[in-house]
Protein backbone atom coordinates (compact mmCIF):
# COMPACT_ATOMS: atom_id res chain seq x y z
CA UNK A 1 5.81 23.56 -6.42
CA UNK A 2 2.74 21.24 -7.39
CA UNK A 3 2.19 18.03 -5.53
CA UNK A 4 2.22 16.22 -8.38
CA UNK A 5 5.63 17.55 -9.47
CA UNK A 6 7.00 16.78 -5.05
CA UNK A 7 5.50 13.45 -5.99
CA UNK A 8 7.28 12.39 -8.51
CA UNK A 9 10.80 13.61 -6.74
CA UNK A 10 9.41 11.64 -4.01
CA UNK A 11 9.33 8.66 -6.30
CA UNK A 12 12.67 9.45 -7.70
CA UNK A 13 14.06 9.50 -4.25
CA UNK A 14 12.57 5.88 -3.59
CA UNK A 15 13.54 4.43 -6.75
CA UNK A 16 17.41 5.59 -6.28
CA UNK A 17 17.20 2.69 -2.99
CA UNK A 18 16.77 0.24 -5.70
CA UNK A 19 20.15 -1.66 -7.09
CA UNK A 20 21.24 -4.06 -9.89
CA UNK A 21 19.98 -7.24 -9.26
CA UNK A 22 17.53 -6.49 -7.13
CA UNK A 23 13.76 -7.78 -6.82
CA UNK A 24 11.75 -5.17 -6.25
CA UNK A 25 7.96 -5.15 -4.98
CA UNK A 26 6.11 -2.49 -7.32
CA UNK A 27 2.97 -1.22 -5.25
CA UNK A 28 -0.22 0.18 -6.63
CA UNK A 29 -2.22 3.20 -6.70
CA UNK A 30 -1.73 6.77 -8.35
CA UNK A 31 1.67 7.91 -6.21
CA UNK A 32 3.26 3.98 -7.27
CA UNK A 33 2.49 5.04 -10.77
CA UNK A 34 5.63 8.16 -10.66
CA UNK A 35 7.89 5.27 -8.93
CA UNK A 36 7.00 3.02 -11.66
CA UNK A 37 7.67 5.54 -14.25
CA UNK A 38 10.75 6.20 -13.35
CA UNK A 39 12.13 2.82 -12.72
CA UNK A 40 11.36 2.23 -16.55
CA UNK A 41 13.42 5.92 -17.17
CA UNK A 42 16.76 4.41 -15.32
CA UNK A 43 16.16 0.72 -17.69
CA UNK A 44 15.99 2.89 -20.72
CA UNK A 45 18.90 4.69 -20.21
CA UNK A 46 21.13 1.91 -19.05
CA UNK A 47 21.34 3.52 -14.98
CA UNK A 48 19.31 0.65 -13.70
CA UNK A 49 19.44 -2.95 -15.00
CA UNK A 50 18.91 -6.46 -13.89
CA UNK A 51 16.00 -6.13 -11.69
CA UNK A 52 13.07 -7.85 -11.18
CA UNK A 53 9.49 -6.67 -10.51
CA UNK A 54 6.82 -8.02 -8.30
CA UNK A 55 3.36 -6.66 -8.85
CA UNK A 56 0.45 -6.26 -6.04
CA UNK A 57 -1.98 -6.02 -8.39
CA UNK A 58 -3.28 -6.83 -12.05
CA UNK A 59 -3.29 -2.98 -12.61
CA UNK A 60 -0.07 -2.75 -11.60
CA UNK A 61 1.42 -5.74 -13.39
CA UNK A 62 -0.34 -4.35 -16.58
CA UNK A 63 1.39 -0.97 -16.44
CA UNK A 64 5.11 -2.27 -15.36
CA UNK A 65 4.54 -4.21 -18.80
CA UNK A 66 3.23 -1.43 -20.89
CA UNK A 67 6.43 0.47 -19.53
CA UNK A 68 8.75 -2.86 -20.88
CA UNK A 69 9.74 -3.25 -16.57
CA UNK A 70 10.38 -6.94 -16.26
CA UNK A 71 7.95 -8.63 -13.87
CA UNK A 72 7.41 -12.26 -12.16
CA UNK A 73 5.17 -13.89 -9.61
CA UNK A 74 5.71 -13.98 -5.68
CA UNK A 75 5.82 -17.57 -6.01
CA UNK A 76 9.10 -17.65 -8.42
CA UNK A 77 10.46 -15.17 -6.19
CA UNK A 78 9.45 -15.29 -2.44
CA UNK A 79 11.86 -12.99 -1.10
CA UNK A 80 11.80 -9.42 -1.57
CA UNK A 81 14.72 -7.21 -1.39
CA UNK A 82 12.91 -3.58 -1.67
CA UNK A 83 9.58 -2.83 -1.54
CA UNK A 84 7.93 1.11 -3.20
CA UNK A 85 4.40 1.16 -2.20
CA UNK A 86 2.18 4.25 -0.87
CA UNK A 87 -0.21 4.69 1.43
CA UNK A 88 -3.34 6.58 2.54
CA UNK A 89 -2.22 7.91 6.25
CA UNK A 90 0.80 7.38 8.57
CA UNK A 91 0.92 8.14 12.24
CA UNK A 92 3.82 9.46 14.24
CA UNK A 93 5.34 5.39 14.40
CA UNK A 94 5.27 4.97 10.63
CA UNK A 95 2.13 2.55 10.43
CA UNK A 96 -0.05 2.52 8.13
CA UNK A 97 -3.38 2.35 6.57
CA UNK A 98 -3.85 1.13 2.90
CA UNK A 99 -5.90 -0.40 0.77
CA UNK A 100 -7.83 2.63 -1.20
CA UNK A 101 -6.75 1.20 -4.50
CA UNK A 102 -8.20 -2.21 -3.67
CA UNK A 103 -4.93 -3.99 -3.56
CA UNK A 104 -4.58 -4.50 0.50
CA UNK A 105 -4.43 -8.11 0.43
CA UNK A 106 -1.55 -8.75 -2.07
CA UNK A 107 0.34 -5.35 -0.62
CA UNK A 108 0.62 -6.56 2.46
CA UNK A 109 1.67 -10.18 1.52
CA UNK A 110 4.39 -8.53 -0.09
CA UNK A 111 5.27 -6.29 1.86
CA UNK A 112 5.61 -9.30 4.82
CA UNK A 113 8.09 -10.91 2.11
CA UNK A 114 9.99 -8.09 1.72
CA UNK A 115 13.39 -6.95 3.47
CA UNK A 116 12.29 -3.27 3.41
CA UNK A 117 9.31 -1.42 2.55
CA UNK A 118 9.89 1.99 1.46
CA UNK A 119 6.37 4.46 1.08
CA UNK A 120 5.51 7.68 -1.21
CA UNK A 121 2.78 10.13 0.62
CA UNK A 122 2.27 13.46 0.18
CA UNK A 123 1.93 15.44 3.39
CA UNK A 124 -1.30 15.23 3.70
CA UNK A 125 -1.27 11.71 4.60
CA UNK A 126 0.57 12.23 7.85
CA UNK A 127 -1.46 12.29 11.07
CA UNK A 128 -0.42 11.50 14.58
CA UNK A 129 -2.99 8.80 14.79
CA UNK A 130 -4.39 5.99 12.23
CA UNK A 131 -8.10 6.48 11.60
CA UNK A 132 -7.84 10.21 12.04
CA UNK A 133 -8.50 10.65 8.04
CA UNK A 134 -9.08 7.69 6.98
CA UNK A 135 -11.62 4.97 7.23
CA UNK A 136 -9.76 0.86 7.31
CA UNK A 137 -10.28 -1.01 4.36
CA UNK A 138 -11.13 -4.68 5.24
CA UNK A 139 -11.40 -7.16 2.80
CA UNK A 140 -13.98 -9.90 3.33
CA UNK A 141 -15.69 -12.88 1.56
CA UNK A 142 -18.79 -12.39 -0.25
CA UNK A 143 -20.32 -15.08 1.17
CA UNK A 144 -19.47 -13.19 4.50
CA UNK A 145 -20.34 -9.18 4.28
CA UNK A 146 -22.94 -9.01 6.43
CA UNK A 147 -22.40 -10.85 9.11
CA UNK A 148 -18.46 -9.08 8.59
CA UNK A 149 -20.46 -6.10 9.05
CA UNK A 150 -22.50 -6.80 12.10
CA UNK A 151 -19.18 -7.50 13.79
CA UNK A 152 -17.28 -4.11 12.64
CA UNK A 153 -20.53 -2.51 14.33
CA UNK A 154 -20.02 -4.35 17.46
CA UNK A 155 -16.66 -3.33 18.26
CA UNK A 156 -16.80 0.26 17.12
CA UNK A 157 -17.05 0.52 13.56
CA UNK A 158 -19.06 2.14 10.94
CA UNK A 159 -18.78 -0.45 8.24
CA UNK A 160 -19.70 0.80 4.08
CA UNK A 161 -19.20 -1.28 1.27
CA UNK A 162 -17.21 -0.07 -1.30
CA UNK A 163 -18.49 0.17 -4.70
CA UNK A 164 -17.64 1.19 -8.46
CA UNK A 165 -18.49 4.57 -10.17
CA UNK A 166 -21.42 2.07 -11.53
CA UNK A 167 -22.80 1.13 -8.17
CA UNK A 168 -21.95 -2.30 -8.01
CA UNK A 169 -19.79 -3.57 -5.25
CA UNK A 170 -16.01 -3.13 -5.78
CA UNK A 171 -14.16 -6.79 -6.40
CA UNK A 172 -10.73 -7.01 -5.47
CA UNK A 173 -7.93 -9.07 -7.47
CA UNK A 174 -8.82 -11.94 -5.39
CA UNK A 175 -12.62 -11.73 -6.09
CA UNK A 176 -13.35 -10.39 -2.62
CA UNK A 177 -15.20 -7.33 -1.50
CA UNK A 178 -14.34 -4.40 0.85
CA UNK A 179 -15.74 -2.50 3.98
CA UNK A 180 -14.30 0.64 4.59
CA UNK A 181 -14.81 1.05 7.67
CA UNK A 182 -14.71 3.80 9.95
CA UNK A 183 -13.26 3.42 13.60
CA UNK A 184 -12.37 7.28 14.33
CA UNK A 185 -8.92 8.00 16.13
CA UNK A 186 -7.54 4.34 16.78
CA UNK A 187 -5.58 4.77 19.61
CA UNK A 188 -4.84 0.68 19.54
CA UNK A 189 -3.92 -0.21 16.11
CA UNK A 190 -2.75 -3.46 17.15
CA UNK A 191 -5.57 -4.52 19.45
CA UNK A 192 -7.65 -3.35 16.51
CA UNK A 193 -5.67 -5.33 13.86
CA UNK A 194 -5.68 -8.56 16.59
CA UNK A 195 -10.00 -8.31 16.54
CA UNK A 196 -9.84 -8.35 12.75
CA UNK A 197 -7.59 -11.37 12.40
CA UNK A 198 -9.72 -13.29 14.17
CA UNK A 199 -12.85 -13.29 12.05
CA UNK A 200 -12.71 -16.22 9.49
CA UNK A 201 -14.55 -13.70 7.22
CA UNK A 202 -12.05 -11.26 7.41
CA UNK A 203 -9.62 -12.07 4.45
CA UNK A 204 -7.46 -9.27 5.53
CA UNK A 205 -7.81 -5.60 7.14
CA UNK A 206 -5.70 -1.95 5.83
CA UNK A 207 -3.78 -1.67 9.15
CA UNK A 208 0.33 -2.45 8.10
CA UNK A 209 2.10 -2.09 11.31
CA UNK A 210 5.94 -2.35 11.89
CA UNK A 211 6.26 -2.97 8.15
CA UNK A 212 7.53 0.12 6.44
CA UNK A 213 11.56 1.32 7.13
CA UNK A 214 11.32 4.25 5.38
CA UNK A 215 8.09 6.97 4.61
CA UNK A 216 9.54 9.65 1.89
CA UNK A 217 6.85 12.62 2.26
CA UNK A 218 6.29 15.05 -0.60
CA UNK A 219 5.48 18.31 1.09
CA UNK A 220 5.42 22.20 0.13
CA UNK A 221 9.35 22.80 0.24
CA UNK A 222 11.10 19.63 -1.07
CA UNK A 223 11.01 16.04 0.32
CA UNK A 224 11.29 14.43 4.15
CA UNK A 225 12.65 11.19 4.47
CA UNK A 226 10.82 9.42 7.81
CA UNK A 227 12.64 6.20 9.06
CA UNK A 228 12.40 4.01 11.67
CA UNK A 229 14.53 1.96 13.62
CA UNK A 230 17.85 4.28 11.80
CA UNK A 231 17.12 1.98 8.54
């Protein structure tokens, strides 16, 4: 079976969490978009109704639209009753990294307002420790990138800044910019994620720890479900 095609069962299984009434956070990036899809699918037909969406970013709030999914703002609804949100690697204790779509900073405030946080990967996103694949997005000022940078160097990493297919720096949502930044194996996410929060520069970093309930993997053979803490 193609990814693709395990993706968007691994959306469907995600979506089927969500119940009448619910407010729902709708995450971004390209394995959000099947979730998305078919949350407008079950409106249509009448299976799913009364729910409200949350978007974590202005791409994501413009597609929930285009597909008639009714949204709101954080701020009209500050609790979160179900989360659907990917992710670009999870270790062995279900945290994360994310932030390759440029939509860290809002994901994660959502996902901290949100009763559970369920995430769509395919199986290639699972490692046994963060930073084996993939490099930590950190958000930072502009006014701050390179002396943001000259600290990522001095505690290990191997800051880049990310740009467009044009060559200019990548702006996020909130008019920020990002290092990706390269630690290797991270054996200490959270001593890691503790050095980051400290920097006034540092708007916010791709490490979500102890956030997600459930990780629904899309692999060669049908769908795992990964949960933690029996949620």
């Amino acid at each position: 079976m193609e990814i693709e095609e395990l993706k968007r069962i691994a959306a469907g299984k995600a979506v089927s969490f969500i119940e009448p009434g619910m407010i729902v956070g709708l995450g971004t990036g390209s394995t959000t978009k099947f979730a998305l899809l078919k949350i407008s699918e079950m409106l249509k037909s009448g299976e799913l109704y009364d729910i409200t969406g949350v978007p974590t970013s202005v791409q994501t709030e413009e597609l929930a639209k285009e597909l008639d999914i009714p949204v709101s703002e954080l701020n009209f609804h500050p609790q979160i009753d179900l989360t659907i949100d990917g992710a670009d690697e999870v270790d062995k204790n279900l945290n994360l990294i994310k932030g390759g779509g440029g939509a860290l900073l809002r994901e994660k405030v959502v996902a901290q307002a949100s009763k559970a946080e369920i995430i769509i990967v395919d199986e290639s996103k699972i490692s046994n420790h963060l930073g084996e694949k993939w490099a930590v997005p950190i958000e930072v000022l502009q006014f701050a990138v390179e002396v943001e940078k000259n600290f990522l160097r001095s505690i290990g990493g191997t800051p880049e800044l990310r740009k467009t297919k044009n060559g200019e720096p990548f702006v996020t949502d909130e008019g920020n910019f990002i290092l990706d930044t390269n630690f290797g194996v991270i054996e200490n996410p959270k001593e890691l994620a503790g050095l980051l929060e400290k920097r006034a520069g540092i708007v916010e970093h791709g490490l979500f720890l102890d956030l997600a309930n459930k990780v629904i993997v899309a692999k060669e053979g049908g769908v795992d479900i990964l949960r933690k803490n029996n949620t």
